[in-house]
PDB file of N, CA and C in Angstrom:
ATOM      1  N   UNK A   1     -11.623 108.005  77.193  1.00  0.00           N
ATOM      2  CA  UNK A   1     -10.219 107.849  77.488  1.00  0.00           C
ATOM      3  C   UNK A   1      -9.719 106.485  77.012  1.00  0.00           C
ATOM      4  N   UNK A   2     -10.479 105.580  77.022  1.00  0.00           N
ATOM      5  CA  UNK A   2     -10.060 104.034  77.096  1.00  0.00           C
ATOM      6  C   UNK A   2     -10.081 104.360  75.076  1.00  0.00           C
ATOM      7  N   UNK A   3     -10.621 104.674  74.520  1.00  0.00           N
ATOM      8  CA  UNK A   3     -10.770 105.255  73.055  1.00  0.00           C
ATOM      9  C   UNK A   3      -9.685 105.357  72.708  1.00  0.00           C
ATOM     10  N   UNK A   4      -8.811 106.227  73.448  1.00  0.00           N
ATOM     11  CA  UNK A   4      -7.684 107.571  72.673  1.00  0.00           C
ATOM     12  C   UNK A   4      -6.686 106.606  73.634  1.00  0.00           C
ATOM     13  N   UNK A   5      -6.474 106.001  73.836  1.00  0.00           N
ATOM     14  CA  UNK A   5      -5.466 104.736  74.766  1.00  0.00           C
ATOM     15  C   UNK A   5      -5.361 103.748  73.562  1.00  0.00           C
ATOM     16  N   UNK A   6      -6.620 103.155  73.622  1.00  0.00           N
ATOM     17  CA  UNK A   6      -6.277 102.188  72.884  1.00  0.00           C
ATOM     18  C   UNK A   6      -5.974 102.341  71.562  1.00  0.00           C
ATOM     19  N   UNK A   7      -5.924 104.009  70.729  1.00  0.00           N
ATOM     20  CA  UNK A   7      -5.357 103.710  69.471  1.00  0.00           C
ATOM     21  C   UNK A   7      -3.550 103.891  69.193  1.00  0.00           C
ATOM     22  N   UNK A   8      -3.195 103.813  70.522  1.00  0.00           N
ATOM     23  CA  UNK A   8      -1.808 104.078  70.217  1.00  0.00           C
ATOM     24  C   UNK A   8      -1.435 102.667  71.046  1.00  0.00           C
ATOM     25  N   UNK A   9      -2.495 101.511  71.390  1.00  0.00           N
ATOM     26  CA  UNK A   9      -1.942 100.332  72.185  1.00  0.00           C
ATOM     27  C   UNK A   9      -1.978 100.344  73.423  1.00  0.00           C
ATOM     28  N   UNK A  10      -2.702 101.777  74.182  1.00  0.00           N
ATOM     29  CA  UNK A  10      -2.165 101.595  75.475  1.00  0.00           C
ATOM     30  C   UNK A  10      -3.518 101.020  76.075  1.00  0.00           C
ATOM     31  N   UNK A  11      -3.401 100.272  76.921  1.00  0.00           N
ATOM     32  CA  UNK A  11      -4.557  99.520  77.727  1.00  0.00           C
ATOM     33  C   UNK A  11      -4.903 100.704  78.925  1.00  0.00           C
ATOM     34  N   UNK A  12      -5.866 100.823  79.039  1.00  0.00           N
ATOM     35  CA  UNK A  12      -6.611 101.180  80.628  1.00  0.00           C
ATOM     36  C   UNK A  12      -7.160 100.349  81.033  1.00  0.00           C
ATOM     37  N   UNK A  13      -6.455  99.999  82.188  1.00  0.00           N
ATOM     38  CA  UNK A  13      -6.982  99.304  83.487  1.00  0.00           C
ATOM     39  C   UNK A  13      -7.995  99.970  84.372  1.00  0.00           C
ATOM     40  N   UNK A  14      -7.736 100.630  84.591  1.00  0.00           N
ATOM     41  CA  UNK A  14      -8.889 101.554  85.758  1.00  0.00           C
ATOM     42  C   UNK A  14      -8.434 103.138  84.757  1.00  0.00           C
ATOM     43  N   UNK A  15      -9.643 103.861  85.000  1.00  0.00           N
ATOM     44  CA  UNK A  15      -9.790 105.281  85.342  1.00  0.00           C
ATOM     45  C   UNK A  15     -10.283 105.955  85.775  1.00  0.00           C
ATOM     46  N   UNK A  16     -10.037 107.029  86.785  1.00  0.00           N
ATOM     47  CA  UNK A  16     -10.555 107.957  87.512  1.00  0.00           C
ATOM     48  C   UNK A  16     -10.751 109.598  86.650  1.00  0.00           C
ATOM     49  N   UNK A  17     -11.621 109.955  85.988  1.00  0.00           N
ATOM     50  CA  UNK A  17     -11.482 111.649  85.936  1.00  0.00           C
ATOM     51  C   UNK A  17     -12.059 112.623  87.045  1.00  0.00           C
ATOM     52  N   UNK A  18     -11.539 113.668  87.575  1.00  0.00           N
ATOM     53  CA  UNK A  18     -12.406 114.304  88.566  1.00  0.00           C
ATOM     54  C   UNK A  18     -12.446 115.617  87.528  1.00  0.00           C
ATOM     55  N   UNK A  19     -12.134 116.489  88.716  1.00  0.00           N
ATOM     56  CA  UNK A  19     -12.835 117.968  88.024  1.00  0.00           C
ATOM     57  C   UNK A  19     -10.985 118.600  87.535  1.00  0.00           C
ATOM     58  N   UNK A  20     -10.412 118.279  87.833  1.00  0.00           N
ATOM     59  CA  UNK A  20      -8.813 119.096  87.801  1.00  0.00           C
ATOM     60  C   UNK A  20      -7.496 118.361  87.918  1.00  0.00           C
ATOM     61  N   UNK A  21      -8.213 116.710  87.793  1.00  0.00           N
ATOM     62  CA  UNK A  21      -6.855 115.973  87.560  1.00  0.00           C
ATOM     63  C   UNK A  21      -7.749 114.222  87.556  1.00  0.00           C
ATOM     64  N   UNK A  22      -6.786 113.696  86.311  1.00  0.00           N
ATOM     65  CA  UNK A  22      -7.204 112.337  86.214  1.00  0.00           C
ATOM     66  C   UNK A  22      -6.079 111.332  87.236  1.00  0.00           C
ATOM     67  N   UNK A  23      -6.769 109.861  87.166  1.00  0.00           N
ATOM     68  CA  UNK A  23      -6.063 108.566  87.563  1.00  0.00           C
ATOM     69  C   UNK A  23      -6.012 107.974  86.170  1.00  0.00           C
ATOM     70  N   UNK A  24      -4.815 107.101  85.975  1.00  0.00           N
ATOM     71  CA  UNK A  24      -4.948 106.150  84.691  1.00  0.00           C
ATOM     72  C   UNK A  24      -4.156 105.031  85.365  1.00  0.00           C
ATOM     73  N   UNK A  25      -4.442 104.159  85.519  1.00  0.00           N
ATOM     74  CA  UNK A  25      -3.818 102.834  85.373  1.00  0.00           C
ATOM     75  C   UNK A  25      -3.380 102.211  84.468  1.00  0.00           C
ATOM     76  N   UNK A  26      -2.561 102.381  83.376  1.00  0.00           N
ATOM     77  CA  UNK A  26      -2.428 102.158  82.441  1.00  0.00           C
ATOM     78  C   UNK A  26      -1.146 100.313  82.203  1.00  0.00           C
ATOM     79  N   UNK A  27      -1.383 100.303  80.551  1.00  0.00           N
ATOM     80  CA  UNK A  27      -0.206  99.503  80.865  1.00  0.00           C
ATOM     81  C   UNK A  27      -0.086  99.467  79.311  1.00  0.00           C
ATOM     82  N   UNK A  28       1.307  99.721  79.250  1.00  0.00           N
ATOM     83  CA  UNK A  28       1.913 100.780  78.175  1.00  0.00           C
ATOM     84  C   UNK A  28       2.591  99.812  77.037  1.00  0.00           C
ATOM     85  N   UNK A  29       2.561  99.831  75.666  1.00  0.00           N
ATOM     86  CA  UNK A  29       3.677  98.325  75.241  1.00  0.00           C
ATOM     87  C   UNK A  29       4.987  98.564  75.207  1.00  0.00           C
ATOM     88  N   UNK A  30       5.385  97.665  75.566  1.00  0.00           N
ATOM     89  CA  UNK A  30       6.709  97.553  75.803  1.00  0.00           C
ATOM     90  C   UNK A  30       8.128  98.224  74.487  1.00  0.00           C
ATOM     91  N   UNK A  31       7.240  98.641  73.408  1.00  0.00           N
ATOM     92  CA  UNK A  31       7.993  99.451  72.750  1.00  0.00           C
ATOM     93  C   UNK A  31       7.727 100.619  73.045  1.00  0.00           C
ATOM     94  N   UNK A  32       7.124 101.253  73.779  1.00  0.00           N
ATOM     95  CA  UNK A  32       6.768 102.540  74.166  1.00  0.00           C
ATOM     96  C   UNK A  32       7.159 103.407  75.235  1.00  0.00           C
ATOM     97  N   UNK A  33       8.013 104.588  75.225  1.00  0.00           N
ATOM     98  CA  UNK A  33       8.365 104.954  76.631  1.00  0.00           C
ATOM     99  C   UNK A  33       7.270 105.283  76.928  1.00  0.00           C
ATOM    100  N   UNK A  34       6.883 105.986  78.643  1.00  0.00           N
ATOM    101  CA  UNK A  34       5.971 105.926  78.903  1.00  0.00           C
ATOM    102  C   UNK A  34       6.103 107.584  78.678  1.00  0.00           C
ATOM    103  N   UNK A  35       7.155 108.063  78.487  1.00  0.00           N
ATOM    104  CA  UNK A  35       6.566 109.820  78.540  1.00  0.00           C
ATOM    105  C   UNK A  35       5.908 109.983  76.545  1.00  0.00           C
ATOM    106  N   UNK A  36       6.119 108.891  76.055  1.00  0.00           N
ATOM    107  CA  UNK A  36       5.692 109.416  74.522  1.00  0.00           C
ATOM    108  C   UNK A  36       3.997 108.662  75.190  1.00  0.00           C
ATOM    109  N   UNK A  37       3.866 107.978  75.719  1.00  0.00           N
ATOM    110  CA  UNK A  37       2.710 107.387  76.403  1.00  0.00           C
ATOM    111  C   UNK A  37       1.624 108.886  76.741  1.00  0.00           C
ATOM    112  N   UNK A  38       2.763 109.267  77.918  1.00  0.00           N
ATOM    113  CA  UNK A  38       1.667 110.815  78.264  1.00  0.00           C
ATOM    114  C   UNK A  38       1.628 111.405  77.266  1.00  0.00           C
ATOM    115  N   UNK A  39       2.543 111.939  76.238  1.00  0.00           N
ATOM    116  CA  UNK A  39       2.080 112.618  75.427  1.00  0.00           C
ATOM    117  C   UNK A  39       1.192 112.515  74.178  1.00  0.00           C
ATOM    118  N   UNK A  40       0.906 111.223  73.743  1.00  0.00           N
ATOM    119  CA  UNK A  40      -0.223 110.660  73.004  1.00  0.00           C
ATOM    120  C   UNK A  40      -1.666 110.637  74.064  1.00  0.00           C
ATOM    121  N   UNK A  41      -1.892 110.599  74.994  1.00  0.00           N
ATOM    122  CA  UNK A  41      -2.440 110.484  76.212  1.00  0.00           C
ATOM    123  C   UNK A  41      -3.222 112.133  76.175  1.00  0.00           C
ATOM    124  N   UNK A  42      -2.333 113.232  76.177  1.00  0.00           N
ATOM    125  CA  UNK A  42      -2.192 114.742  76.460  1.00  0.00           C
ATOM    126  C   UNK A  42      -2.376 115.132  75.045  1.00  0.00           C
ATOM    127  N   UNK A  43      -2.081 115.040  74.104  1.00  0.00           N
ATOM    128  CA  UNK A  43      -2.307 115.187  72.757  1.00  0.00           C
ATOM    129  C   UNK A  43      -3.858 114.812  71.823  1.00  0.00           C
ATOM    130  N   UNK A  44      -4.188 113.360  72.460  1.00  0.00           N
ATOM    131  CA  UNK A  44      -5.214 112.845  71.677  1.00  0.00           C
ATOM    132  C   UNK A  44      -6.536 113.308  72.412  1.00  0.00           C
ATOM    133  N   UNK A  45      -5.806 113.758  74.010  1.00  0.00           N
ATOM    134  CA  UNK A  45      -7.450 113.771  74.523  1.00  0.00           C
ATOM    135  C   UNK A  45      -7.489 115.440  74.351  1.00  0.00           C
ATOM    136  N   UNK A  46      -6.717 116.333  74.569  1.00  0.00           N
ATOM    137  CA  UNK A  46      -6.686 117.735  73.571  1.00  0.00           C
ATOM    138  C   UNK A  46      -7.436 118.013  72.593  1.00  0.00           C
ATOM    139  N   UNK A  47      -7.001 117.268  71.495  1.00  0.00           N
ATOM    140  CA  UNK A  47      -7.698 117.126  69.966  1.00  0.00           C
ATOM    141  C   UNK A  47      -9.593 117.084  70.462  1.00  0.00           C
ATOM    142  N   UNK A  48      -9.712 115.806  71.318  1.00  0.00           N
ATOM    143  CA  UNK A  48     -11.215 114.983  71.266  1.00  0.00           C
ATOM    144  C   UNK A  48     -11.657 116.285  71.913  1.00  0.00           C
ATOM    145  N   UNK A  49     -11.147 117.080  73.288  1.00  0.00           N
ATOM    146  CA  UNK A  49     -11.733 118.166  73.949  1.00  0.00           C
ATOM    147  C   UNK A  49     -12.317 119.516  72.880  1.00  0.00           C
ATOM    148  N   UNK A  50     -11.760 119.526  72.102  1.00  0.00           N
ATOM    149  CA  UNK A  50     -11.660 120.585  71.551  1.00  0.00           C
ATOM    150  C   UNK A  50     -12.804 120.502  70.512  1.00  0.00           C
ATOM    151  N   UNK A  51     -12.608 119.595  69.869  1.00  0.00           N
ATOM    152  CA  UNK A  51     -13.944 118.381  68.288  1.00  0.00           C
ATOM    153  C   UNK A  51     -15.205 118.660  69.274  1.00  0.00           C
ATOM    154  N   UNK A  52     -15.406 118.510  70.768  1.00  0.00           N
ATOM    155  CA  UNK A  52     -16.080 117.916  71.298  1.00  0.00           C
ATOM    156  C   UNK A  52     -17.046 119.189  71.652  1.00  0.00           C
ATOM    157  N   UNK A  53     -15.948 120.592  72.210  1.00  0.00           N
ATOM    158  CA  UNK A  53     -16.511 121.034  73.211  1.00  0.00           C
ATOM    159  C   UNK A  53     -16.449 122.502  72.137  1.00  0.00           C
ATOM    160  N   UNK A  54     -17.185 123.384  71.559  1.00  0.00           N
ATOM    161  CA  UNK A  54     -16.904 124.571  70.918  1.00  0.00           C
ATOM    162  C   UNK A  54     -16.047 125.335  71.422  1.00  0.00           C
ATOM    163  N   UNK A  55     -16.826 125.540  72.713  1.00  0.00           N
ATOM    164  CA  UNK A  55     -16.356 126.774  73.842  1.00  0.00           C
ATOM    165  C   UNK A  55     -14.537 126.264  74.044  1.00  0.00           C
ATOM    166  N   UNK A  56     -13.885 125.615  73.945  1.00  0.00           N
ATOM    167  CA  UNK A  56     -12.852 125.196  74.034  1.00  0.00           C
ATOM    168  C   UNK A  56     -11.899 125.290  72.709  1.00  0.00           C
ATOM    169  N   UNK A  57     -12.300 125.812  71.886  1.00  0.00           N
ATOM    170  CA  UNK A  57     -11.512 125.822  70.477  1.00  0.00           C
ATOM    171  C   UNK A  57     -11.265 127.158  70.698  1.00  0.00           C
ATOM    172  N   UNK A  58     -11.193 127.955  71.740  1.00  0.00           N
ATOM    173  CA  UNK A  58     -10.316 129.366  71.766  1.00  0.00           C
ATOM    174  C   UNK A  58      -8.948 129.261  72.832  1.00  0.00           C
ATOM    175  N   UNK A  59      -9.609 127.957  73.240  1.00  0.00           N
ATOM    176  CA  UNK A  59      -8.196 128.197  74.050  1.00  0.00           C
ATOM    177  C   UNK A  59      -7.179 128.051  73.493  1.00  0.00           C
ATOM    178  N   UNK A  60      -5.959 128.366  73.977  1.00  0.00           N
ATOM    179  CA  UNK A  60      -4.269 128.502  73.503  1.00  0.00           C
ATOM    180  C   UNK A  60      -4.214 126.877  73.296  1.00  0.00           C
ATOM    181  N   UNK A  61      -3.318 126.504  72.008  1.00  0.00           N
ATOM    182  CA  UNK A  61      -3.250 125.587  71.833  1.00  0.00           C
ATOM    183  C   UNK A  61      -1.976 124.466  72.758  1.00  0.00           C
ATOM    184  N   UNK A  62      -1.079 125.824  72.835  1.00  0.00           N
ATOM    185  CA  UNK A  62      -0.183 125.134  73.993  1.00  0.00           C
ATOM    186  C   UNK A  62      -0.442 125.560  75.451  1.00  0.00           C
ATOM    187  N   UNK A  63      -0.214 123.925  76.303  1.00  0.00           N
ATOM    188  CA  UNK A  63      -0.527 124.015  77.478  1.00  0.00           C
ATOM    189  C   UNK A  63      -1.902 124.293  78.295  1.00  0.00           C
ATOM    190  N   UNK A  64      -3.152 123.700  77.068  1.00  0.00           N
ATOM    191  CA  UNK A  64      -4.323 124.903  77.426  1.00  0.00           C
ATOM    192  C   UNK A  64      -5.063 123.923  78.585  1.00  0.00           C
ATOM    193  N   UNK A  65      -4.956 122.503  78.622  1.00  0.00           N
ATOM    194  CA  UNK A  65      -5.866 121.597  79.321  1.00  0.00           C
ATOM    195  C   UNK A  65      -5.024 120.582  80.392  1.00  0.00           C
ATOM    196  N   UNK A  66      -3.409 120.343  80.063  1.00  0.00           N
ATOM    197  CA  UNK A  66      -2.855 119.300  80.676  1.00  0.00           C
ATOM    198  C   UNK A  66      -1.411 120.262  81.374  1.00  0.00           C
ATOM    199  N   UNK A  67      -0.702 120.118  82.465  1.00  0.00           N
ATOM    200  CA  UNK A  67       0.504 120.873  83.232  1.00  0.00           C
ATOM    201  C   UNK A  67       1.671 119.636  82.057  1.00  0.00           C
ATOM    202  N   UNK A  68       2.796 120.131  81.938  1.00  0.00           N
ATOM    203  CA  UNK A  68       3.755 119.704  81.690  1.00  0.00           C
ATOM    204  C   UNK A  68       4.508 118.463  82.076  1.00  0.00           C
ATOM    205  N   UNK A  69       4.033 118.405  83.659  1.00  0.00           N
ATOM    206  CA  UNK A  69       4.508 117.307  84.203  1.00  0.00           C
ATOM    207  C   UNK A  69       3.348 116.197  84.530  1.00  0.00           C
ATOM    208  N   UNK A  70       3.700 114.856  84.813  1.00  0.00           N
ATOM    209  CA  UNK A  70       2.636 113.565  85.211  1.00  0.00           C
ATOM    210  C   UNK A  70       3.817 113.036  86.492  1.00  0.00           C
ATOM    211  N   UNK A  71       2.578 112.340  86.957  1.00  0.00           N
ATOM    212  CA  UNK A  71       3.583 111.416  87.811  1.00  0.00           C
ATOM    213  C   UNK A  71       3.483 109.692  87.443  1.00  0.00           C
ATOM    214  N   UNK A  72       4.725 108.937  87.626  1.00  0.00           N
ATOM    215  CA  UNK A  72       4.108 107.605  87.050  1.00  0.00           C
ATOM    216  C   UNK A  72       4.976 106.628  87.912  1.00  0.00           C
ATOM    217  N   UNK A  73       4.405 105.259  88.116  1.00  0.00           N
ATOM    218  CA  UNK A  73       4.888 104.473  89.207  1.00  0.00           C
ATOM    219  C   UNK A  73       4.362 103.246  88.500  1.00  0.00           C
ATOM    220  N   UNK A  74       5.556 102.003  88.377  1.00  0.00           N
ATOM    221  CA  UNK A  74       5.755 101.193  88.249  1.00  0.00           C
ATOM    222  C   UNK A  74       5.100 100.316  89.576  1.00  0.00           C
ATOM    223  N   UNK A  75       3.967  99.552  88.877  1.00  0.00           N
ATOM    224  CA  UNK A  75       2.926  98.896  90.237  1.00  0.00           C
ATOM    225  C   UNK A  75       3.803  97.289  90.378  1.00  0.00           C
ATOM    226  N   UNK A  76       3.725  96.525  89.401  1.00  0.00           N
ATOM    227  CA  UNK A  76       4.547  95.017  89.369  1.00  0.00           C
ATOM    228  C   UNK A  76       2.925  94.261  90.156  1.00  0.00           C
ATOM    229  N   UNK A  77       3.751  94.197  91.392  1.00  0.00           N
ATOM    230  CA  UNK A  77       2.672  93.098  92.252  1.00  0.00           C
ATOM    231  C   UNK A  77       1.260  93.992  93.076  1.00  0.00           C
ATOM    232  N   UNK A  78       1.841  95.374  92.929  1.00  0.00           N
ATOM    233  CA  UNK A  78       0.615  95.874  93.899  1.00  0.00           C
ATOM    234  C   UNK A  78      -0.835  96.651  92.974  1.00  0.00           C
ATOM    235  N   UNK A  79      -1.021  95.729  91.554  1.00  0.00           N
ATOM    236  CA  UNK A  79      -1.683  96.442  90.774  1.00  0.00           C
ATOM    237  C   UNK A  79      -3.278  96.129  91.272  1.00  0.00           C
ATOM    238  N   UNK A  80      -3.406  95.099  92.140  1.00  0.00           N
ATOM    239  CA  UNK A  80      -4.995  95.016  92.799  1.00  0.00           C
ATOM    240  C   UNK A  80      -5.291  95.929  93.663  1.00  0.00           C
ATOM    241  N   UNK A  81      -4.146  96.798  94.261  1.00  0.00           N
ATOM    242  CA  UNK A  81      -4.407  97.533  95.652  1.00  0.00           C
ATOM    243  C   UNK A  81      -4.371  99.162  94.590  1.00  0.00           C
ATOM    244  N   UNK A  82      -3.785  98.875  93.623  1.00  0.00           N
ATOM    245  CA  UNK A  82      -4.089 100.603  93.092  1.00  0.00           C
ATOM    246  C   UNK A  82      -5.352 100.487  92.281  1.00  0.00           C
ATOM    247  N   UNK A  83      -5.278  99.329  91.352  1.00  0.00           N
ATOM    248  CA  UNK A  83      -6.830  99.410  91.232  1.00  0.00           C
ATOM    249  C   UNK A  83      -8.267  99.709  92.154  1.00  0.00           C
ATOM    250  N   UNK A  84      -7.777  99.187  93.124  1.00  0.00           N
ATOM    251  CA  UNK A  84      -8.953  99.949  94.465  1.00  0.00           C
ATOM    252  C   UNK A  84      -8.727 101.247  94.569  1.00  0.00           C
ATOM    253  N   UNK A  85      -7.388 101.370  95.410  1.00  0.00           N
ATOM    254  CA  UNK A  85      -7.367 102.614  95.436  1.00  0.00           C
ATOM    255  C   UNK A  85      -8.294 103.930  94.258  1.00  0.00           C
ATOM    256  N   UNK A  86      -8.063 103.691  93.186  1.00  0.00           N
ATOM    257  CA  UNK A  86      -8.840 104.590  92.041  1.00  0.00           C
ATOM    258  C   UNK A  86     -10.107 104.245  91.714  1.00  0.00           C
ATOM    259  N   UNK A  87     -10.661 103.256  92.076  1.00  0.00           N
ATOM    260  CA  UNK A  87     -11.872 102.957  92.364  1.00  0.00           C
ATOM    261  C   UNK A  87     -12.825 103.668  93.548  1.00  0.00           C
ATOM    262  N   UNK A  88     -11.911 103.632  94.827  1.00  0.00           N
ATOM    263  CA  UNK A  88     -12.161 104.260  95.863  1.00  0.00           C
ATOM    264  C   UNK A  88     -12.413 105.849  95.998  1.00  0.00           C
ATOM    265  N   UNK A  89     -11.301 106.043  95.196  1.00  0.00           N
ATOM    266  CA  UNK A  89     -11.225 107.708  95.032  1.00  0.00           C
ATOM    267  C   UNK A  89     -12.371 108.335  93.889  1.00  0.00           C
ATOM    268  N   UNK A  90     -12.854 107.856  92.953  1.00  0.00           N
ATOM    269  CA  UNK A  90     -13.991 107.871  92.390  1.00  0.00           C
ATOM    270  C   UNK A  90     -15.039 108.325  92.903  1.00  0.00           C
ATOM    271  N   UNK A  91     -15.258 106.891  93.954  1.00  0.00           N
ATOM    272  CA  UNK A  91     -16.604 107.158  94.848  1.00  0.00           C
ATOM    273  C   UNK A  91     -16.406 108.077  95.716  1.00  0.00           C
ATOM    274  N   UNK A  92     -15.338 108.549  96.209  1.00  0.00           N
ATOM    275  CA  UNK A  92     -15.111 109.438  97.252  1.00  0.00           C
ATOM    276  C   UNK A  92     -15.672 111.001  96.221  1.00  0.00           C
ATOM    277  N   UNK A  93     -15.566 111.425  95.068  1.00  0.00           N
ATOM    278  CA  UNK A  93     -15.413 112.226  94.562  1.00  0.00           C
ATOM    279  C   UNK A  93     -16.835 112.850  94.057  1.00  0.00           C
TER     280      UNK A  93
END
């Protein structure tokens, strides 16, 4: 993930993958909205799933691995307490 981030600039700070939904802590450049963010994000890791995994090159190309929507939150000062947080949830997992 930190791979397919960093070729479009975007930094990962923390990441969490589980079985049916990721964490990204990200931090995005400032020429970048953040929804072209998810979609380089949803796009590049698509591509790598697919190169990666055989059994996965039948799936439908639209919509086959990521939902349409993300959620995203502007941290500012509380980026030590979400970094735990996704740290936490890791080990919990």
């Amino acid at each position: 993930m930190r791979h397919i981030c960093g070729l479009k600039g975007i930094k990962v700070i923390e990441v969490f993958i589980g079985d049916d939904h990721i964490h990204l802590f990200i931090q995005v450049p400032h020429t970048m909205s953040i929804a072209k963010a998810a979609y380089h994000i949803k796009w590049f890791s698509s591509c790598w799933m697919r190169k990666t995994f055989a059994e996965l090159r039948s799936y439908p190309k639209k919509d086959a691995f990521w939902q349409r929507n993300y959620f995203v939150r502007s941290v500012g000062g509380e980026a030590a307490a979400v970094r735990k947080y996704i740290e936490r949830h890791g080990k919990q997992c």
